[in-house]
Protein backbone atom coordinates (compact mmCIF):
# COMPACT_ATOMS: atom_id res chain seq x y z
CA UNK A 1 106.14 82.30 187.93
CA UNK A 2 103.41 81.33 190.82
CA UNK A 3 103.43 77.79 190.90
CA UNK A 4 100.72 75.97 192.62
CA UNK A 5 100.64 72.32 193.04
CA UNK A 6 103.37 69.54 192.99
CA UNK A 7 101.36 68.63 189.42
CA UNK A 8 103.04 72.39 188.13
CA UNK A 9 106.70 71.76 189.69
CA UNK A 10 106.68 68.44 188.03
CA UNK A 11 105.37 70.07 184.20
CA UNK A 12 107.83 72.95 184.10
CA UNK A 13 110.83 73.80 187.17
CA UNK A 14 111.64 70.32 187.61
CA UNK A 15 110.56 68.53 184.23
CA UNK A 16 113.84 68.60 182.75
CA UNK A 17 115.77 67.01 185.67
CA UNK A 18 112.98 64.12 185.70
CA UNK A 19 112.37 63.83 181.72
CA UNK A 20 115.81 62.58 181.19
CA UNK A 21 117.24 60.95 184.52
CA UNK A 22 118.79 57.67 184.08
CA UNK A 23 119.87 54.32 186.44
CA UNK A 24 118.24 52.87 189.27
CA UNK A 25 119.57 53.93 192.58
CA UNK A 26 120.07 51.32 195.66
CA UNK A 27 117.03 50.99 197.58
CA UNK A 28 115.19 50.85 194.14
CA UNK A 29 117.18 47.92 192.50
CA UNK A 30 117.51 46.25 195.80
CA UNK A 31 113.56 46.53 196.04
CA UNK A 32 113.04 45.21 192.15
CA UNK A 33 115.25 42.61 192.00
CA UNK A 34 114.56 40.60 195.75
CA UNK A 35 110.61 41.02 195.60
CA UNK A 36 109.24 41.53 191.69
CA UNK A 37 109.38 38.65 189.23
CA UNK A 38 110.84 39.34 185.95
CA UNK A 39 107.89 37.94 184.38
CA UNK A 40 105.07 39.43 186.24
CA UNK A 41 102.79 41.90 184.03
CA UNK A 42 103.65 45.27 186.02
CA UNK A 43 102.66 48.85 185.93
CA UNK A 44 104.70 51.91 187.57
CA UNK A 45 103.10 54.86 188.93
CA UNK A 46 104.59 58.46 188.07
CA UNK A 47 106.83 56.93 185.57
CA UNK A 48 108.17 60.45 184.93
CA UNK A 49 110.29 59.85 181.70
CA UNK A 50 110.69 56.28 182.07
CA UNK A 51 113.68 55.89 183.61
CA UNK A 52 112.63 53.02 186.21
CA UNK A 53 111.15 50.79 183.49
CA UNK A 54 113.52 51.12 180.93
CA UNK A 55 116.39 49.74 183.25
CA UNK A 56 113.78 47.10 184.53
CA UNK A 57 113.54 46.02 180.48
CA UNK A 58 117.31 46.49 180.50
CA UNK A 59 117.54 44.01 183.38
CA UNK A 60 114.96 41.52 181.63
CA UNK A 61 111.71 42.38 182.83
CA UNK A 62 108.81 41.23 180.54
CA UNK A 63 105.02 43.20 180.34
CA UNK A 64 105.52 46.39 181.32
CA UNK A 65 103.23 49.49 182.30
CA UNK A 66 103.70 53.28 183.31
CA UNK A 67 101.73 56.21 183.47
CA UNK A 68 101.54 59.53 184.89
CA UNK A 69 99.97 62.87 185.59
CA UNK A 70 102.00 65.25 183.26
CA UNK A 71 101.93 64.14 179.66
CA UNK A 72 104.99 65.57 178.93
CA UNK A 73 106.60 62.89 180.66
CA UNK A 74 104.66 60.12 179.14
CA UNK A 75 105.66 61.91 175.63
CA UNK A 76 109.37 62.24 176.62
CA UNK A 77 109.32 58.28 177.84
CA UNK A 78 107.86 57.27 174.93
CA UNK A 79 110.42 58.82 172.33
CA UNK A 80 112.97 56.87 174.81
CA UNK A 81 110.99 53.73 174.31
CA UNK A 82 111.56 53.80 170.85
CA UNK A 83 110.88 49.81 170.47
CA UNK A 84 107.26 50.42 171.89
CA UNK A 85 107.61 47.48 174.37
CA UNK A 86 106.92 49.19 177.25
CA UNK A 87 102.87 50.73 176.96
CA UNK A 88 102.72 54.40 178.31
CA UNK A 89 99.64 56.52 179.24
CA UNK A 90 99.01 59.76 181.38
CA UNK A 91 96.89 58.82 183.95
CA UNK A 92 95.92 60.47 187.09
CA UNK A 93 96.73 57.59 190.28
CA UNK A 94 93.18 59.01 192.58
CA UNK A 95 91.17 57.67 188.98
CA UNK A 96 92.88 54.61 187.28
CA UNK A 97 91.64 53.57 184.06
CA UNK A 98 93.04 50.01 184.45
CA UNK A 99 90.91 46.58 185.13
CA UNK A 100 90.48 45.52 188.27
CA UNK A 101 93.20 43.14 189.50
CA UNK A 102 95.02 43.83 185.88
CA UNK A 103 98.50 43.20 187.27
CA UNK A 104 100.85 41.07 188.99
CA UNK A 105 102.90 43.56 190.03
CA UNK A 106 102.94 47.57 191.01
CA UNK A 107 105.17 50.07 191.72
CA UNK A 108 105.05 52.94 193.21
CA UNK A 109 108.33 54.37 194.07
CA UNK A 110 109.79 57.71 193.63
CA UNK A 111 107.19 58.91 196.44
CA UNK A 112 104.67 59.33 194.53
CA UNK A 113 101.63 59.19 197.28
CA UNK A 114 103.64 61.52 199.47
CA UNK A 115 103.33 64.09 196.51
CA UNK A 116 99.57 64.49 196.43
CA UNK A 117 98.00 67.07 198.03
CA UNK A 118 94.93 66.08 199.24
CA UNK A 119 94.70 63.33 202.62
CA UNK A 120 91.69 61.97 200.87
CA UNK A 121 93.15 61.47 197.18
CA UNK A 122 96.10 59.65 198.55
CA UNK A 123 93.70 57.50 199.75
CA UNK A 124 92.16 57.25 196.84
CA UNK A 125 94.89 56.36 195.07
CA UNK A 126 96.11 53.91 197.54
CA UNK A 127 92.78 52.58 197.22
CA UNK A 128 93.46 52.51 193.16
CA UNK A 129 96.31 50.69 193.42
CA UNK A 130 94.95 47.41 195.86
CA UNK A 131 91.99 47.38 193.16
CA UNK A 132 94.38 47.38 190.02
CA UNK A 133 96.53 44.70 192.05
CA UNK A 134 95.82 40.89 192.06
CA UNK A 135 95.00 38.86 194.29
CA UNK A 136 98.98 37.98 196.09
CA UNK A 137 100.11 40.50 193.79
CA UNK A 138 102.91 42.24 194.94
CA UNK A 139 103.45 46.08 195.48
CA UNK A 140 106.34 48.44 196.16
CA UNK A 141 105.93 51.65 198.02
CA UNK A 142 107.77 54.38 198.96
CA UNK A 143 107.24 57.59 201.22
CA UNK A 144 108.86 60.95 202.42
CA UNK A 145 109.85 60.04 205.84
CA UNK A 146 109.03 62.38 208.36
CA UNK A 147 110.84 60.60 211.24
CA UNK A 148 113.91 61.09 209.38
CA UNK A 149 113.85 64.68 209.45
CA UNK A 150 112.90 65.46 212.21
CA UNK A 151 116.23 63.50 213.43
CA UNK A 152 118.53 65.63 210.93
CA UNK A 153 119.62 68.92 210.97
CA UNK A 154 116.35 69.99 208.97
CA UNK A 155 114.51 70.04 212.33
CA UNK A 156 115.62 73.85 212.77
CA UNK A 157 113.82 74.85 209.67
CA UNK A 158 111.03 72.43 210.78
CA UNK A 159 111.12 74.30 214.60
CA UNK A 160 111.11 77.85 212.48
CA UNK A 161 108.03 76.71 210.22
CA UNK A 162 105.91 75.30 213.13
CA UNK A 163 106.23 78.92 214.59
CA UNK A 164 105.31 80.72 211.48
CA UNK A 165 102.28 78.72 210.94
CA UNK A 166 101.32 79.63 214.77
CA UNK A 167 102.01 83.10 214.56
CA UNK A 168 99.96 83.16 210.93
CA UNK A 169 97.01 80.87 212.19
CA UNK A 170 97.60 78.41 210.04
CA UNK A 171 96.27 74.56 211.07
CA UNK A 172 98.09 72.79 208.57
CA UNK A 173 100.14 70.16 209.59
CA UNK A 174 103.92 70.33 210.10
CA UNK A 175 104.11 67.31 207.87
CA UNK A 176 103.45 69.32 204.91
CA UNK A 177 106.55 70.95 203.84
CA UNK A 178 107.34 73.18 201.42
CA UNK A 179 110.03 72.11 198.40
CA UNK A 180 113.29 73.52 199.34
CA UNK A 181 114.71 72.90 196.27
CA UNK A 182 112.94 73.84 192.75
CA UNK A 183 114.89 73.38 189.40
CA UNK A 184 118.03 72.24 191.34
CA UNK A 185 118.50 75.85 193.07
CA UNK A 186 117.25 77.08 196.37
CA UNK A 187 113.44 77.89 196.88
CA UNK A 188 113.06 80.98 198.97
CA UNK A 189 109.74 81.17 199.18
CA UNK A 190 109.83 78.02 201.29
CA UNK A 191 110.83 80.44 203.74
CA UNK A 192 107.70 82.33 203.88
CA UNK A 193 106.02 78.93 204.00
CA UNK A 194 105.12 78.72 200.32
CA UNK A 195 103.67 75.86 198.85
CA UNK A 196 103.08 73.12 197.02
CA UNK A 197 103.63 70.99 199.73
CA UNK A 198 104.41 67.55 199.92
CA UNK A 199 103.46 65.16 202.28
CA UNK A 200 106.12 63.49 204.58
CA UNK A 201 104.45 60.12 206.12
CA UNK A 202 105.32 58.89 209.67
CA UNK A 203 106.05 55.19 209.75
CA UNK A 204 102.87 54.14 211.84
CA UNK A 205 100.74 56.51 209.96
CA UNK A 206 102.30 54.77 206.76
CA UNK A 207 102.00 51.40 207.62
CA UNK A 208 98.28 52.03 209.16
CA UNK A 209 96.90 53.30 205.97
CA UNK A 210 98.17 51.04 204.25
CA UNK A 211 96.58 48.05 206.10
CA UNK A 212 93.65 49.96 206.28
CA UNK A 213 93.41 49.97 202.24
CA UNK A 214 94.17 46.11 202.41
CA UNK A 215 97.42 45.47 201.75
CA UNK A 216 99.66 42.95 203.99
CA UNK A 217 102.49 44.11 205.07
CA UNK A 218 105.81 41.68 203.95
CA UNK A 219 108.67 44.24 204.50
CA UNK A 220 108.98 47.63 205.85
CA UNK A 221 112.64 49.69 206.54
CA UNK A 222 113.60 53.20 205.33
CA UNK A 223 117.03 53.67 202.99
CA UNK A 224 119.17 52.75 206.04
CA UNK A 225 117.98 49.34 206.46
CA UNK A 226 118.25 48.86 202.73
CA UNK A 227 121.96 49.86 202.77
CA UNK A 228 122.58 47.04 205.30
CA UNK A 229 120.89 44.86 203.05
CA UNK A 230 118.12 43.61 204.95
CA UNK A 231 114.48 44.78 205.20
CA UNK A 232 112.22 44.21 208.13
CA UNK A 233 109.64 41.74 208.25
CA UNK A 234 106.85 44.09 210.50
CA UNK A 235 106.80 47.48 212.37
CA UNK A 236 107.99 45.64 215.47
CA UNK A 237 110.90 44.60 214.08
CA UNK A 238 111.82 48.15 213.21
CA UNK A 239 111.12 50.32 216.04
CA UNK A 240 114.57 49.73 217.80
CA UNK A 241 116.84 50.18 214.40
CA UNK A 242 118.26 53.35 213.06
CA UNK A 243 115.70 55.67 210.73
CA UNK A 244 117.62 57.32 207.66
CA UNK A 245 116.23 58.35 204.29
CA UNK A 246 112.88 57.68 202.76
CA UNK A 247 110.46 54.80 204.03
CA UNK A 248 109.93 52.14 202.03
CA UNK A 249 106.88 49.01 202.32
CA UNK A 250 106.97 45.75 200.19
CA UNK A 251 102.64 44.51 200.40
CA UNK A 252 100.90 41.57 198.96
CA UNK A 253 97.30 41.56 198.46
């Protein structure tokens, strides 16, 4: 099977593993439960199967929203939602079909910006989201963290692909990498520099299109900060402090 796009890994190699995942893991419940307000009307962006609203209605969370690209995932979330309190629709995030400033509250976790292909439809959809937002609305963000890898032992492969793209004349950038891992085993191809690819954001080039969209920053750390239990309040703060796992921003409009 030739897949093509991160829309194709999501719909068939790793539907399963996303259809029926469960829980909320730290930096996400940390993230929901300090910033959001339980009853804030609030959508998520590439719900998958559901799995972060349903424990946000298990933890009391009132008016909630998800959609996504792949409606197989919308269908699997709904038959999970039996009760129907929680409204899903496929939607694309680069063409929302949601009213202007129509919510309190957005996430968009689970790195969903970092897995579209195209620079200018992740600004389009980061563009989508401010509008959808209200006015001092809040929003949760998330992003593949490129500084993070490049500090692990993944900055061999990183080294080997770099070269690869040299010696093939390729001019894509080194922060497009290809999925190691498809349907839980170990993608091959990515060693022939196969795509899709997704998109792994450095922290300035995060945080600067993110301002640039609108949004004010409130809190900014990656996974490592969040395990210590304390966020930081600008980029400043940041730049001295360890850099582990993905990035996360906390914005108000």
């Amino acid at each position: 099977m030739s897949i093509i796009n991160n829309k194709e890994v999501y719909s068939t190699v790793e539907f399963e593993a996303w259809a029926d995942k469960k829980g909320l893991n730290e930096a996400e419940k940390y993230l929901i439960l300090k910033y959001l307000n339980k009853n804030g009307k609030t959508v998520e962006a590439g719900t998958a199967g559901g799995r972060i609203l349903l424990e946000m209605k298990d933890l009391g969370f009132q008016y909630l929203y998800g959609y996504d690209y792949v409606p197989e995932f919308i269908e699997q979330a709904k038959q999970r939602e039996a009760s129907q309190s929680i409204s899903f629709e496929v939607q694309d995030a680069t063409d929302l079909s949601y009213e202007t400033s129509g919510f309190e509250q957005i996430i968009y976790l689970q790195q969903i910006v970092s897995l579209i292909e195209e620079e200018d439809k992740r600004l389009k959809a980061l563009r989508e989201a401010y509008r959808i937002l209200k006015n001092d609305g809040t929003a949760l963000f998330s992003f593949l963290n490129f500084e993070s890898r490049i500090k692990s032992p993944f900055v061999v492969y990183l080294a080997y692909l770099s070269m690869l793209r040299r010696l093939s004349g390729s001019n894509r950038s080194i922060q497009y990498i290809p999925w190691l891992k498809l349907g839980g085993k170990y993608n091959f191809l990515a060693l022939l520099d196969r795509g899709p690819y997704p998109y792994w954001y450095k922290i300035q080039e995060a945080h600067q299109i993110l301002t640039q969209v609108g949004f004010k920053i409130v809190a900014v750390g990656s996974s490592y900060q969040i395990g210590q239990g304390k966020m930081c309040d600008d980029l400043e703060s940041l730049k001295n402090q360890p850099i582990a796992g993905m990035l996360y921003f906390v914005c108000k409009k």
